[in-house]
Protein backbone atom coordinates (compact mmCIF):
# COMPACT_ATOMS: atom_id res chain seq x y z
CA UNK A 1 -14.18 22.68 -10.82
CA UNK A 2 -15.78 19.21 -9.62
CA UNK A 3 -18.58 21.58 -8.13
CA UNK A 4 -19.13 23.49 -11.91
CA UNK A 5 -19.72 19.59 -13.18
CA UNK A 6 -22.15 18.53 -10.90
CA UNK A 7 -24.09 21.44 -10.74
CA UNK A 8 -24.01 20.93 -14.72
CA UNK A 9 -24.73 17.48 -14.40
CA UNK A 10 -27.96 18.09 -12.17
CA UNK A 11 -29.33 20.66 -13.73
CA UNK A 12 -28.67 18.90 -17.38
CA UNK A 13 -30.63 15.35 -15.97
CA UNK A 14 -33.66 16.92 -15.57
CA UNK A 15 -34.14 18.10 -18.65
CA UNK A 16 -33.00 15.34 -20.54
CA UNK A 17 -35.73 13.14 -18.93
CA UNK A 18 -38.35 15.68 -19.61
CA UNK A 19 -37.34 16.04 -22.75
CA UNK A 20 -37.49 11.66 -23.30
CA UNK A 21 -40.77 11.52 -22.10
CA UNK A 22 -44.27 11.04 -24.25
CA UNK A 23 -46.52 13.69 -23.81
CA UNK A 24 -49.50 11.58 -24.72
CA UNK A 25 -50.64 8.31 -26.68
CA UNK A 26 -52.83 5.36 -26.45
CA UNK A 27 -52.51 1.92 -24.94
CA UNK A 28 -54.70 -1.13 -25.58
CA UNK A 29 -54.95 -4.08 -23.31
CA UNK A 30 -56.22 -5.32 -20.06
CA UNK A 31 -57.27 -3.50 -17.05
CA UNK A 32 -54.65 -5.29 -14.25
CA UNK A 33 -55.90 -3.59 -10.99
CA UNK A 34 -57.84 -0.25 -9.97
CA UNK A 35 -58.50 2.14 -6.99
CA UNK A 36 -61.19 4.79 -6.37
CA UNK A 37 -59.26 7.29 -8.75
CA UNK A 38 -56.60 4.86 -10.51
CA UNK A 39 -56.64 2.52 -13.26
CA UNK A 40 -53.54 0.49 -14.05
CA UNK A 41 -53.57 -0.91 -17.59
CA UNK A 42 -51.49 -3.90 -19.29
CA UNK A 43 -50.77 -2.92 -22.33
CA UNK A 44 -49.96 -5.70 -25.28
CA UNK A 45 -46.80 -6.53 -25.36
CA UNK A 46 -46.05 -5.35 -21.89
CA UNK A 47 -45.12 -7.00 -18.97
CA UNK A 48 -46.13 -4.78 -16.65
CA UNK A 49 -49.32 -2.62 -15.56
CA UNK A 50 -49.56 1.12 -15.91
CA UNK A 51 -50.95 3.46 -13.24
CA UNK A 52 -53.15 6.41 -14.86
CA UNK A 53 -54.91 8.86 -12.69
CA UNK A 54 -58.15 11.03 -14.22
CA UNK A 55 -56.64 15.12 -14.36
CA UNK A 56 -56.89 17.14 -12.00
CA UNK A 57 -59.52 19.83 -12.34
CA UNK A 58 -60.65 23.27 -10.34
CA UNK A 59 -57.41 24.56 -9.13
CA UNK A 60 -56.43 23.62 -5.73
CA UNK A 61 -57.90 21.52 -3.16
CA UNK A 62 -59.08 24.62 -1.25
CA UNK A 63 -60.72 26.61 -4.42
CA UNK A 64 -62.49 23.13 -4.62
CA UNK A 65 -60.14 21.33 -7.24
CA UNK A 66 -59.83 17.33 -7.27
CA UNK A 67 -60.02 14.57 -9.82
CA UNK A 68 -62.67 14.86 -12.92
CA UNK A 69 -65.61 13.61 -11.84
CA UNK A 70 -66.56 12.26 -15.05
CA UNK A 71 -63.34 10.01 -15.14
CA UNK A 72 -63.37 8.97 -11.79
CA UNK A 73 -67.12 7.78 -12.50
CA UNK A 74 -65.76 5.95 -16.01
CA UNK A 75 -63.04 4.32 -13.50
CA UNK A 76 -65.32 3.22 -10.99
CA UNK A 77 -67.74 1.38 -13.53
CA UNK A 78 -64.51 -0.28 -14.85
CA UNK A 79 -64.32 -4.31 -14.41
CA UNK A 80 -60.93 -5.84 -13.61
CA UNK A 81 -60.17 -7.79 -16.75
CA UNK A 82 -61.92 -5.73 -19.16
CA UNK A 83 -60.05 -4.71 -22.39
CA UNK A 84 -60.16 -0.98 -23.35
CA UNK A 85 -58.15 1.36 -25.11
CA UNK A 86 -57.15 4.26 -23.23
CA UNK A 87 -56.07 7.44 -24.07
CA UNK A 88 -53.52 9.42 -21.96
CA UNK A 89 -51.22 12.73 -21.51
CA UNK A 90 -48.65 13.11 -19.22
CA UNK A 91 -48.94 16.13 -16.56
CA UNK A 92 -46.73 15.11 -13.56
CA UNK A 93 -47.99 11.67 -13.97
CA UNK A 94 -50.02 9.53 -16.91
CA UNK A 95 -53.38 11.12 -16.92
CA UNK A 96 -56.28 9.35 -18.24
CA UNK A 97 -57.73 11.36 -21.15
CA UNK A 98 -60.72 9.29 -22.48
CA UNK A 99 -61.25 5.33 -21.74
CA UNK A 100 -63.04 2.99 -24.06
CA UNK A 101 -64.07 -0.85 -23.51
CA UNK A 102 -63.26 -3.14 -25.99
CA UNK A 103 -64.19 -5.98 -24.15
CA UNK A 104 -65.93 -5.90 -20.81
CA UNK A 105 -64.60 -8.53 -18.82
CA UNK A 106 -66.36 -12.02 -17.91
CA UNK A 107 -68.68 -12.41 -15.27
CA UNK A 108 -67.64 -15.10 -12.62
CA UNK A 109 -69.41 -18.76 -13.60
């Protein structure tokens, strides 16, 4: 009996969670911190930073797959303290969809 409820109970979490979760949306605020292919966003009202990661294009890794180019490029040009709305799914992870800069951030004085 106790084995019927957890096997019940595990396969039950899952789903529930999934089923919780955004699909996709849009955040505006600040960009906190980012990587070669990350970004991780503040949004207003938050009090902590996002990670989003461009999608994953091309299949796998050995049929030549990796991040989008074109987002990892967007990423790169990105300036720690800009403000930019971003837009996101979620596939496995948040997935950056399409960035835009509000706000680029100040230069050092």
């Amino acid at each position: 009996m106790l084995l019927r409820v957890l096997a019940v109970a595990v396969l039950a979490c899952p789903v529930a969670v999934a089923e919780g979760e955004k699909k996709s949306g849009a955040v505006v605020g600040v960009v906190a911190a980012k990587g070669d292919a990350w970004v991780e966003v503040k949004a207003d009202g938050e009090e902590k930073a996002r990670r989003y990661v461009p999608n994953w294009v091309g299949g796998a890794p050995k049929d030549g797959g990796g991040p989008d180019k074109d987002m990892v490029k967007a990423i790169k040009d990105l300036k720690v303290g800009s403000r930019v709305r971003l837009e996101w799914k979620y596939e496995e992870r948040p997935r950056v969809v399409k960035i835009e800069i509000i706000k680029a951030a100040e230069k050092d004085k």
